[in-house]
N, C-alpha and C. Protein backbone atom coordinates (compact mmCIF):
# COMPACT_ATOMS: atom_id res chain seq x y z
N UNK A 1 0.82 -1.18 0.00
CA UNK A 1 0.00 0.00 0.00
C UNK A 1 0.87 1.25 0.00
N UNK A 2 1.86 0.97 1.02
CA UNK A 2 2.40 2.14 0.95
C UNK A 2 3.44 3.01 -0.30
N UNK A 3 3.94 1.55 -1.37
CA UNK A 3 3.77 1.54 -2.87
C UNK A 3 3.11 2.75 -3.33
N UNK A 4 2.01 2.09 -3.45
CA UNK A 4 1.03 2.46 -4.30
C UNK A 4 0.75 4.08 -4.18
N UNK A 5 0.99 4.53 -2.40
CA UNK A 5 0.61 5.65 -2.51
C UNK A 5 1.84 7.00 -2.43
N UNK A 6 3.35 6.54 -2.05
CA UNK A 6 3.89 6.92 -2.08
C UNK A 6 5.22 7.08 -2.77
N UNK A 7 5.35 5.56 -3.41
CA UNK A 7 6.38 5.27 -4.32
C UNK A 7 5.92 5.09 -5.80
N UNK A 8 4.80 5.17 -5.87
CA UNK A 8 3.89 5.14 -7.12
C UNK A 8 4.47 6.27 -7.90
N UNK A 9 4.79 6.48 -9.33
CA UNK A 9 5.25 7.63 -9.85
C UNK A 9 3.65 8.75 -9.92
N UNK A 10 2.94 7.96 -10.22
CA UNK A 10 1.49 8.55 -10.26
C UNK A 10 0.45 8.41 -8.92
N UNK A 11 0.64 8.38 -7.52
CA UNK A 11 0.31 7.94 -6.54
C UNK A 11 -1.63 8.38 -6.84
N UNK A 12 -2.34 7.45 -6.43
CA UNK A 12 -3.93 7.43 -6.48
C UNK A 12 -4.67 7.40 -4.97
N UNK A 13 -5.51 7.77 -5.09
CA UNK A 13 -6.38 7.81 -3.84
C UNK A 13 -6.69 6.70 -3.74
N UNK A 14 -6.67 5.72 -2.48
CA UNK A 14 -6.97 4.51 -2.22
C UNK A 14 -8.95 4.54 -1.62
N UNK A 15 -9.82 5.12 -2.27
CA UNK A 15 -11.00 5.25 -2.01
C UNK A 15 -12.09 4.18 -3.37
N UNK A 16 -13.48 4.90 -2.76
CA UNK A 16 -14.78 3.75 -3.74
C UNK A 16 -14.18 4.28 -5.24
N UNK A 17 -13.95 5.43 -6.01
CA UNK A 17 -13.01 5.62 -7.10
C UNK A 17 -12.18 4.36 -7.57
N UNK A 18 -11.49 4.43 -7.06
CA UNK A 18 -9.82 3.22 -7.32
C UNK A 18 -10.84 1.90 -7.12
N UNK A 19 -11.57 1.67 -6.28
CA UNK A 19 -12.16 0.07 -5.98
C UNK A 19 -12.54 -0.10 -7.36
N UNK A 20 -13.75 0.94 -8.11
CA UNK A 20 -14.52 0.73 -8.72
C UNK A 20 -13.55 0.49 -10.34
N UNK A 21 -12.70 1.51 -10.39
CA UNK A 21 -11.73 1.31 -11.17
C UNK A 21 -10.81 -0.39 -11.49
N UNK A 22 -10.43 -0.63 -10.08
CA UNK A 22 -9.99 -2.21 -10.22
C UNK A 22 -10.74 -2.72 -10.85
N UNK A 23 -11.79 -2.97 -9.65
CA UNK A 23 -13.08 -3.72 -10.25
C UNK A 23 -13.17 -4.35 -11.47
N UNK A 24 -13.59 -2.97 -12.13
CA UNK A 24 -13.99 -3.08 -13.80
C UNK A 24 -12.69 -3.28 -14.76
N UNK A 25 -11.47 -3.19 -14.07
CA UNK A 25 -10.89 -3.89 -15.42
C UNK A 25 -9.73 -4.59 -14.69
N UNK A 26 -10.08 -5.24 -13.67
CA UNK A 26 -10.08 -6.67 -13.45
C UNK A 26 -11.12 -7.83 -14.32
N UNK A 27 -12.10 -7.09 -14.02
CA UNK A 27 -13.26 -7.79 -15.19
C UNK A 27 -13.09 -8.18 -16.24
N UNK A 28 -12.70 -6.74 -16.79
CA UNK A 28 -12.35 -6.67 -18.31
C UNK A 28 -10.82 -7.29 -18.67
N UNK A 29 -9.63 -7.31 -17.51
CA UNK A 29 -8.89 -8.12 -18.40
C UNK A 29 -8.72 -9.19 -18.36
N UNK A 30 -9.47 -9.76 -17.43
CA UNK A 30 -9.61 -11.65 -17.28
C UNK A 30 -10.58 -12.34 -18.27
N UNK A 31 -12.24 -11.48 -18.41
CA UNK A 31 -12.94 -11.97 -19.63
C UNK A 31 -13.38 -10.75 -20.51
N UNK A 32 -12.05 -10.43 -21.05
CA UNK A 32 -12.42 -9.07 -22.02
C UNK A 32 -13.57 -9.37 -23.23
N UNK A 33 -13.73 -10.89 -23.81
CA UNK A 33 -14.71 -11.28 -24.39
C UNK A 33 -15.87 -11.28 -23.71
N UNK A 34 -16.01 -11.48 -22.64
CA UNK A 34 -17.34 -11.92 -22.07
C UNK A 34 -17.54 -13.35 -22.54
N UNK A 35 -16.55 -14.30 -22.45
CA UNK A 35 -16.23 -15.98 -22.72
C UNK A 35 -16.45 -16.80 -21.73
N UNK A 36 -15.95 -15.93 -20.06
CA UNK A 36 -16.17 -16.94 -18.96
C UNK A 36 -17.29 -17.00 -17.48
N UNK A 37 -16.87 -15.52 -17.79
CA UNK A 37 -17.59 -15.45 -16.58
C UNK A 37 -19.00 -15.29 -16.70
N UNK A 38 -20.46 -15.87 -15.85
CA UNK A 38 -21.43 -16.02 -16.04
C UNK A 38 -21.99 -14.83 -15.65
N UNK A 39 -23.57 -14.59 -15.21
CA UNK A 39 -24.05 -13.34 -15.04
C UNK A 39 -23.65 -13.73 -13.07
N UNK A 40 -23.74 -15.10 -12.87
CA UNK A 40 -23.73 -15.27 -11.56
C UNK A 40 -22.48 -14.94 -10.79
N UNK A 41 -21.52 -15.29 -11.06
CA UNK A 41 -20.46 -14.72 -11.12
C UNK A 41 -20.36 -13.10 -10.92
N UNK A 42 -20.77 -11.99 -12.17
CA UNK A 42 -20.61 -10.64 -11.82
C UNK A 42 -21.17 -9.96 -11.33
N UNK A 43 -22.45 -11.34 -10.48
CA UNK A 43 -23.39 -10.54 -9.45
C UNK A 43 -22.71 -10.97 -8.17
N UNK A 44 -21.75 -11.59 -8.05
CA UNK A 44 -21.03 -12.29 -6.34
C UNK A 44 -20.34 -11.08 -6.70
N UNK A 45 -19.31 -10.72 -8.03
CA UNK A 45 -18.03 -10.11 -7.66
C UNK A 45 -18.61 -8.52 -7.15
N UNK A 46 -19.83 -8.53 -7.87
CA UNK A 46 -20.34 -6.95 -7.61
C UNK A 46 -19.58 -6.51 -6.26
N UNK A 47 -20.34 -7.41 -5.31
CA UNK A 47 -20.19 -6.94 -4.13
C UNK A 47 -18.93 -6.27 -3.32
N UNK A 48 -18.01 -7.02 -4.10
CA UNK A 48 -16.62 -6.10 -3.71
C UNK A 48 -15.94 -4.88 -4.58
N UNK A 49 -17.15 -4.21 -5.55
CA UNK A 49 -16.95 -3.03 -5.71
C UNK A 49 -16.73 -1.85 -5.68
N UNK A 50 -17.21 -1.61 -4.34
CA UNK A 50 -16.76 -0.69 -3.36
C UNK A 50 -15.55 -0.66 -2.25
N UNK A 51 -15.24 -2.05 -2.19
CA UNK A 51 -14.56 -2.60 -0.81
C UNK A 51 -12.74 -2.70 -1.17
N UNK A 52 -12.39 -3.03 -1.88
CA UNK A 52 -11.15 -3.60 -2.63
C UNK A 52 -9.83 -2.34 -1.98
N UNK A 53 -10.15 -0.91 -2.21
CA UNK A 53 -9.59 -0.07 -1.63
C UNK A 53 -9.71 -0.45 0.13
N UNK A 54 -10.67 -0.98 0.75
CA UNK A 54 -10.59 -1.02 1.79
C UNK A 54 -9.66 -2.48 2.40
N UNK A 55 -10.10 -3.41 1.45
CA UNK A 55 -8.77 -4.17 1.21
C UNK A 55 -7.64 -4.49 1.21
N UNK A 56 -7.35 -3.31 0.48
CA UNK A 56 -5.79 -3.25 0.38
C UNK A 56 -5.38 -2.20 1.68
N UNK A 57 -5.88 -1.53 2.02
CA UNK A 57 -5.69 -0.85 3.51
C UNK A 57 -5.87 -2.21 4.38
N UNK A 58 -6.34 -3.24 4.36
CA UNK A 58 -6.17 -3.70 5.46
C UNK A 58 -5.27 -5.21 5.24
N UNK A 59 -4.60 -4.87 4.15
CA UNK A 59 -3.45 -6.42 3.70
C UNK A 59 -4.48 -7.36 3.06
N UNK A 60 -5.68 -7.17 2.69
CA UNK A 60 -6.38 -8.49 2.28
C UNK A 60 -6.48 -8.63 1.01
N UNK A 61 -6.53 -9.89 0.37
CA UNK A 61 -6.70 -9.97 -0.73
C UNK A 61 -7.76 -10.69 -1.58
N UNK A 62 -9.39 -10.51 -0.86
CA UNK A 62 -10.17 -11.20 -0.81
C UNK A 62 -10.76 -11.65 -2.10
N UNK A 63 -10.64 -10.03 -2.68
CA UNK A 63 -10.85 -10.03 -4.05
C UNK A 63 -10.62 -10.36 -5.19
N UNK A 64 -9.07 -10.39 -5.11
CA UNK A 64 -8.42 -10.90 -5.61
C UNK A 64 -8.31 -12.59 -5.57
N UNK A 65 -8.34 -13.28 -4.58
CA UNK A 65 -8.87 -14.76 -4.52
C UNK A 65 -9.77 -14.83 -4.98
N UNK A 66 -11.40 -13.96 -4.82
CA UNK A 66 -12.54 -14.82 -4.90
C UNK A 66 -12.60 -14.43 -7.06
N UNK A 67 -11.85 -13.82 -7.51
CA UNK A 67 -12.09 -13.51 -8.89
C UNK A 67 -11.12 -14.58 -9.17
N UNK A 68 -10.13 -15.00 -8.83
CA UNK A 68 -9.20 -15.73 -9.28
C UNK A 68 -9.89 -17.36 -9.47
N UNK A 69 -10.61 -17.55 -8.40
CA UNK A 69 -10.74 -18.79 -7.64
C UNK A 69 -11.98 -18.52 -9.12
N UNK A 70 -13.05 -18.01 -8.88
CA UNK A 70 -13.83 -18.16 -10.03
C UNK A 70 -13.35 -18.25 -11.38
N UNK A 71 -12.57 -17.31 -12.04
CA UNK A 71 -12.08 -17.60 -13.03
C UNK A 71 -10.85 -19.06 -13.97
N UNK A 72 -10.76 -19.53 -12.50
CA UNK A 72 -9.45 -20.78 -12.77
C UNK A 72 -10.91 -21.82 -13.02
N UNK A 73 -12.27 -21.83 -12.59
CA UNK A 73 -12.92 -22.36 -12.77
C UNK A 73 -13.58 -22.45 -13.85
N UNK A 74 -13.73 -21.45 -14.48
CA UNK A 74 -14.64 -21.18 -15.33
C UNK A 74 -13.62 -21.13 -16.80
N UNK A 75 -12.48 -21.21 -16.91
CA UNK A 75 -11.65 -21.49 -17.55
C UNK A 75 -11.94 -23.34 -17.60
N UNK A 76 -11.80 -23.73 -16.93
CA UNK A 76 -11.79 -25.26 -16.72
C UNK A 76 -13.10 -26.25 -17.36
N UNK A 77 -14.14 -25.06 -16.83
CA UNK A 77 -15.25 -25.00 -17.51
C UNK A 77 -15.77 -25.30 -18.99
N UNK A 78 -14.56 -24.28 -19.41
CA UNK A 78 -14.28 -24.40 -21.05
C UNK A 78 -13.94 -25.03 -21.48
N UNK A 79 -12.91 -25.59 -21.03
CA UNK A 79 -12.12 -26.97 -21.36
C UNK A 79 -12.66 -28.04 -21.49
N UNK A 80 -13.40 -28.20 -20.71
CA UNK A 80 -14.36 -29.49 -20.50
C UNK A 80 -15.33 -29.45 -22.30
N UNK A 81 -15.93 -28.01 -22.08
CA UNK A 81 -16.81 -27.59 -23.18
C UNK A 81 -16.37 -28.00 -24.60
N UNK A 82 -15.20 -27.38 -25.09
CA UNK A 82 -14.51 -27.46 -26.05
C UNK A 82 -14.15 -28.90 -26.42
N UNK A 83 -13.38 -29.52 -25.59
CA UNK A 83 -12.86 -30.45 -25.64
C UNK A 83 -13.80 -31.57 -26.14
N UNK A 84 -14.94 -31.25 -25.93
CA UNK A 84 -16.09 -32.20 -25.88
C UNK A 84 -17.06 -32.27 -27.86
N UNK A 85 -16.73 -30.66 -28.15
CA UNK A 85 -16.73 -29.87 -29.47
C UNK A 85 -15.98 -30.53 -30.20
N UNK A 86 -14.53 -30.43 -29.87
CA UNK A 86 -13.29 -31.00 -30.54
C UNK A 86 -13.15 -32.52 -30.91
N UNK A 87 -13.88 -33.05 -30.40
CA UNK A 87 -13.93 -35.25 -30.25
C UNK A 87 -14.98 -34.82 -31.50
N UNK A 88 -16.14 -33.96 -31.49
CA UNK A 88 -17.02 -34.54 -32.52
C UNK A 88 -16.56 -33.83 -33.86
């Protein structure tokens, strides 16, 4: 954190701004197609839209797991999908 706000060449306000900012292109650069993630999915992640700045003030990385943890899934997801495409 202290990075981000002081060694940062461009230092940012760690507020709902910056959350909402992650947020959305965390979104956007894990399923910039809109390929993996379901609607169910960007209604759980909603919730840490606001919070993520509060997050990183407090060392956590909740957000970062629970998008990860969904997306290693939903990748896997595909695999299964495709793979299944690909035999026929």
């Amino acid at each position: 954190m202290g990075v981000m706000q002081e060694g940062h060449y461009s230092p940012r306000s760690l507020d709902d701004s910056f959350s909402m900012k992650v947020y959305d292109k965390s979104i956007e650069n894990l399923d910039y197609g809109k390929k993996f993630f379901l609607q169910s999915d960007i209604d759980q992640l909603s919730a840490y839209k606001l919070t993520i700045d509060d997050q990183i003030k407090d060392n956590s990385l909740e957000f970062f797991d629970k998008i990860n943890t969904i997306f290693v899934k939903r990748v896997e997801d595909a695999k299964k999908f495709y793979t299944t495409l690909l035999e026929k």
